[in-house]
Every structure is written in structure tokens, then in C-alpha cells.
C-alpha atoms as a PDB file:
ATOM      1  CA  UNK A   1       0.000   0.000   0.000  1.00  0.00           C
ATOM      2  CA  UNK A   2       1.426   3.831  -0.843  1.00  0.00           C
ATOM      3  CA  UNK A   3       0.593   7.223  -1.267  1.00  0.00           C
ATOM      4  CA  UNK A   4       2.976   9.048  -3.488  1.00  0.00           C
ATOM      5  CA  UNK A   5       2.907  13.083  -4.406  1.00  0.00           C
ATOM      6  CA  UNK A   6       4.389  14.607  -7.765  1.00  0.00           C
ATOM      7  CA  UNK A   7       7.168  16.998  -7.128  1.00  0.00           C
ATOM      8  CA  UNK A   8       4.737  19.754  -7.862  1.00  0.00           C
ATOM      9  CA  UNK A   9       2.467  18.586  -4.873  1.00  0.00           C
ATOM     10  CA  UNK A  10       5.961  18.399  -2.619  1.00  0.00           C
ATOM     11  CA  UNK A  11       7.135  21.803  -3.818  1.00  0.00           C
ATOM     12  CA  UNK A  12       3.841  23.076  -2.530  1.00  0.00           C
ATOM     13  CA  UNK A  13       3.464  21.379   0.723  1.00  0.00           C
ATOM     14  CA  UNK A  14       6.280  22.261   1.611  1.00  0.00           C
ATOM     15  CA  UNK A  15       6.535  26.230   0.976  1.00  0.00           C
ATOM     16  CA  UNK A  16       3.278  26.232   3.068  1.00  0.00           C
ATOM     17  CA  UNK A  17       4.962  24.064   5.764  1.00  0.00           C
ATOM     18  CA  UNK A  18       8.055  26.452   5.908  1.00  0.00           C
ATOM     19  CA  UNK A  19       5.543  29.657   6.296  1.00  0.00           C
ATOM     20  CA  UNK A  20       3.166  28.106   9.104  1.00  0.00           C
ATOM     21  CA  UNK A  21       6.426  27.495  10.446  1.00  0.00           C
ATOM     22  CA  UNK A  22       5.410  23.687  12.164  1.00  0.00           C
ATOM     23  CA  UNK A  23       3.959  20.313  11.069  1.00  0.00           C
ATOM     24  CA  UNK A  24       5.074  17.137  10.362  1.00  0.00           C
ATOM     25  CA  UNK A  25       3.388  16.573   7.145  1.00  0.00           C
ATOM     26  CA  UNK A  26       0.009  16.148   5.671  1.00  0.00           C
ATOM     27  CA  UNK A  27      -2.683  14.624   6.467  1.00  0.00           C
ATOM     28  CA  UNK A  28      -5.006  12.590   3.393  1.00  0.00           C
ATOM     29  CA  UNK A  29      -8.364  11.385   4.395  1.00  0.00           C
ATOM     30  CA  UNK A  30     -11.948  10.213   2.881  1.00  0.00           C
ATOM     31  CA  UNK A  31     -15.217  11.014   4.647  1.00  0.00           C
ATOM     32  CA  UNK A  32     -18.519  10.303   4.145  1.00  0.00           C
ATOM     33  CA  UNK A  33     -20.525  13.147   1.843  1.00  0.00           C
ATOM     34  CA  UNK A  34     -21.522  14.717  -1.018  1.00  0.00           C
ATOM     35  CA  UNK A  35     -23.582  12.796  -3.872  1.00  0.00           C
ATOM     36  CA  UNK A  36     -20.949  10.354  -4.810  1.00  0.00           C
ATOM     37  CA  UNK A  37     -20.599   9.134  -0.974  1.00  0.00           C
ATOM     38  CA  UNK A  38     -17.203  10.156  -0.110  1.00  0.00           C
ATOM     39  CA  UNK A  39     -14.927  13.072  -0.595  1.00  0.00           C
ATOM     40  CA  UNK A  40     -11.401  13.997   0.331  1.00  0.00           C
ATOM     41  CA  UNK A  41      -9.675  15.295   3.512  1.00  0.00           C
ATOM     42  CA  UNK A  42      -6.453  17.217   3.261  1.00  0.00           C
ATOM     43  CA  UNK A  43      -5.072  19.032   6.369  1.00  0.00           C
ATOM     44  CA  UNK A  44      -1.497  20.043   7.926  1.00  0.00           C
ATOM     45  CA  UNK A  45      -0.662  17.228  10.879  1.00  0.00           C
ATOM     46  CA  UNK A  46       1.227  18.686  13.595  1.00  0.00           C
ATOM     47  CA  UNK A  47       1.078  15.132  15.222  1.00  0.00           C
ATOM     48  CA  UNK A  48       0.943  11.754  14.351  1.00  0.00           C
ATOM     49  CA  UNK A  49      -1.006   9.007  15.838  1.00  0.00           C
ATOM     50  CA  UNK A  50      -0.250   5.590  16.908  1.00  0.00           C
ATOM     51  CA  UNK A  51      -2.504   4.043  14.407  1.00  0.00           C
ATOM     52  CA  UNK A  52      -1.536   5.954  11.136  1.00  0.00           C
ATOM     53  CA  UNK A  53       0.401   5.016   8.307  1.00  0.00           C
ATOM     54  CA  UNK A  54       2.894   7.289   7.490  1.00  0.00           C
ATOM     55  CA  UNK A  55       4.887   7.586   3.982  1.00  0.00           C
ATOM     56  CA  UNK A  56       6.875   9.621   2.771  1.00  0.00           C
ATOM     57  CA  UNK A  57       7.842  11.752  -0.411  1.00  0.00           C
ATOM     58  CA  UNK A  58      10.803  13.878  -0.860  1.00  0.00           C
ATOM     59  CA  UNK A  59      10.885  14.566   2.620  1.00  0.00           C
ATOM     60  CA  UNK A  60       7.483  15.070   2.990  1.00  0.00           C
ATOM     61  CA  UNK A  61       5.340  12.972   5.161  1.00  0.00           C
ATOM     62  CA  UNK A  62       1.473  11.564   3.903  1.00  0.00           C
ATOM     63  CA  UNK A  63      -0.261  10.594   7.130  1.00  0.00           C
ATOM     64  CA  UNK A  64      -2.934   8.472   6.570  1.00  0.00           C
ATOM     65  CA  UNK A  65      -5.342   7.019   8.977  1.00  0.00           C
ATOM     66  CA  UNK A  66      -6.463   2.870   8.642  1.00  0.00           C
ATOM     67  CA  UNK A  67      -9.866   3.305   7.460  1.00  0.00           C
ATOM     68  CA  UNK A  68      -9.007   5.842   4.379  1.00  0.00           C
ATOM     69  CA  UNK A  69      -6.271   3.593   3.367  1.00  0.00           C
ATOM     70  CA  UNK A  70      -8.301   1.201   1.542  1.00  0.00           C
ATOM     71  CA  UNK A  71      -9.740   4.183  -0.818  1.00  0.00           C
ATOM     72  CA  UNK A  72      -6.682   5.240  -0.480  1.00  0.00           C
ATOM     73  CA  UNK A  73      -4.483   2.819  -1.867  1.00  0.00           C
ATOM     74  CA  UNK A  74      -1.957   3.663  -5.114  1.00  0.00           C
ATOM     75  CA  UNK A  75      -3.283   7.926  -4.966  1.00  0.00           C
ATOM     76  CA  UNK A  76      -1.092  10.477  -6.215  1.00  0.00           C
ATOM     77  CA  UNK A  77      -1.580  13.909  -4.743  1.00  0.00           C
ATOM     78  CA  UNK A  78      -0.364  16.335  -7.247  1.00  0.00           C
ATOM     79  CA  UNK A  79      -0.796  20.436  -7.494  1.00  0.00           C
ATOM     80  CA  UNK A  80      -2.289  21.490 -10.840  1.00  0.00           C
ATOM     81  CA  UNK A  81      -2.423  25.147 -12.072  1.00  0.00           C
ATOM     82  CA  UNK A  82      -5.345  25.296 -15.142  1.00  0.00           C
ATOM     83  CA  UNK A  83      -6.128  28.827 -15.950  1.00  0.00           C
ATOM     84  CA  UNK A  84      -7.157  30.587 -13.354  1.00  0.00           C
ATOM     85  CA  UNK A  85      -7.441  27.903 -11.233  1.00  0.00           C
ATOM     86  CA  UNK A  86      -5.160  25.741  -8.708  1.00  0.00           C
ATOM     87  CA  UNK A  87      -4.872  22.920  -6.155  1.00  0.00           C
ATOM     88  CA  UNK A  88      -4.222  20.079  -5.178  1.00  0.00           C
ATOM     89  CA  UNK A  89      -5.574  16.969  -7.632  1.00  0.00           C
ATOM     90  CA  UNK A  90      -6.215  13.097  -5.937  1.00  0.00           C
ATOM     91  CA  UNK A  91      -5.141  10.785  -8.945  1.00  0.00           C
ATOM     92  CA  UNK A  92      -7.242   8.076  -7.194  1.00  0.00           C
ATOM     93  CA  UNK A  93      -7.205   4.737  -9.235  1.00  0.00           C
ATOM     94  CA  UNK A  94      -9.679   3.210  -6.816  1.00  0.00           C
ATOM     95  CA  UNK A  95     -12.347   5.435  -7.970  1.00  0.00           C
ATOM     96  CA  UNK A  96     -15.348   4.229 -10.165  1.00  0.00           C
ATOM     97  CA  UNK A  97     -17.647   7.630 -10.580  1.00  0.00           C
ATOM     98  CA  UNK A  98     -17.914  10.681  -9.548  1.00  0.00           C
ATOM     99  CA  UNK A  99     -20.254  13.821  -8.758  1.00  0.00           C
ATOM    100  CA  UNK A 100     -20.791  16.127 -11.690  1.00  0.00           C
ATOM    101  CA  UNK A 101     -19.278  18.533  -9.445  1.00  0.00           C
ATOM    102  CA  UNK A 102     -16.073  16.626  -8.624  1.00  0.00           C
ATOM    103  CA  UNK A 103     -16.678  17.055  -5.060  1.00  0.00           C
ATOM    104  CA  UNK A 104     -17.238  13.596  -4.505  1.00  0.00           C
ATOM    105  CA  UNK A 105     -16.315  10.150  -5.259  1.00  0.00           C
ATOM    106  CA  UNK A 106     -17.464   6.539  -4.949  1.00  0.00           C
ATOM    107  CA  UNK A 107     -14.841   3.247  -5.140  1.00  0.00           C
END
């Protein structure tokens, strides 16, 4: 089982990590919402717990917590700039469908 980020995604998570000044890493999670049924959870994690996988990218830890990792299993994070627009993209090969809005997912 992994989580992997593109060096885009690193380059990011880390420039935010050097101005907040703290954390260990980033956390990835899946929760129950939206129309699809689940959607994703990304947040700074100042600490890890017992239970949580933890990988690691250039440097850059990918906490994950037990349940998520089954959806979770082979994801890329990457950070996309398309027009206007950027953020952070879940290349997600578990997923089946997804919302018209992209807000949510099902596996």
C-alpha cells in the first residue's frame, strides 16, 4: 500500500509548511458526503497518531489514517495550475464515478 505526491504537490506542501512554520506533514483522508458518498480530507498534521500510516515523499510525510487507506491505496496527490485555477488533484485509481461537481467520489 502507498501514497505518493508529484514533485509539484511536494514543492507546494512544503513552501506552506516552511511559512506556518510547524507540522510534520500532511494529512489525506476520505469522509462520508456529497452525492458520490465520499470526498477527500487534506489538512497540515502537527502530530501523528499511533494508528496511522505514514509515507513519505521527498521529505514530505502523507499521514494516513487505517480506514481511508483502503480508498486510499496507489493515490497520487499532485498540485495542478489550469487557468485561473489551482490545487491540489487526488489521482485516485480506486475510484469508479464521480459527482458532476467533482466534489465527490465513490470506489
Amino acid at each position: 500500500m502507498a501514497i505518493t505526491m508529484t514533485p509539484a504537490a511536494v514543492k507546494h506542501v512544503v513552501g506552506y509548511l516552511e511559512k506556518r512554520g510547524h507540522g510534520e506533514g500532511v494529512r489525506l483522508a476520505v469522509r462520508t458526503t456529497g452525492c458520490s458518498g465520499m470526498a477527500y480530507v487534506l489538512e497540515f498534521v502537527d502530530d501523528v497518531e499511533a494508528q496511522d500510516e505514514v509515507f513519505e515523499a521527498s521529505g514530505v510525510k502523507v499521514v494516513v489514517d487505517p480506514k481511508s487507506l483502503i480508498y486510499l491505496d496507489g493515490t497520487e496527490l499532485d498540485y495542478v495550475r489550469e487557468g485561473l485555477n489551482e490545487g491540489f488533484q487526488f489521482n485516485n485509481p480506486n475510484v469508479r464515478n464521480e459527482c458532476g461537481c467533482g466534489e465527490s467520489f465513490n470506489v
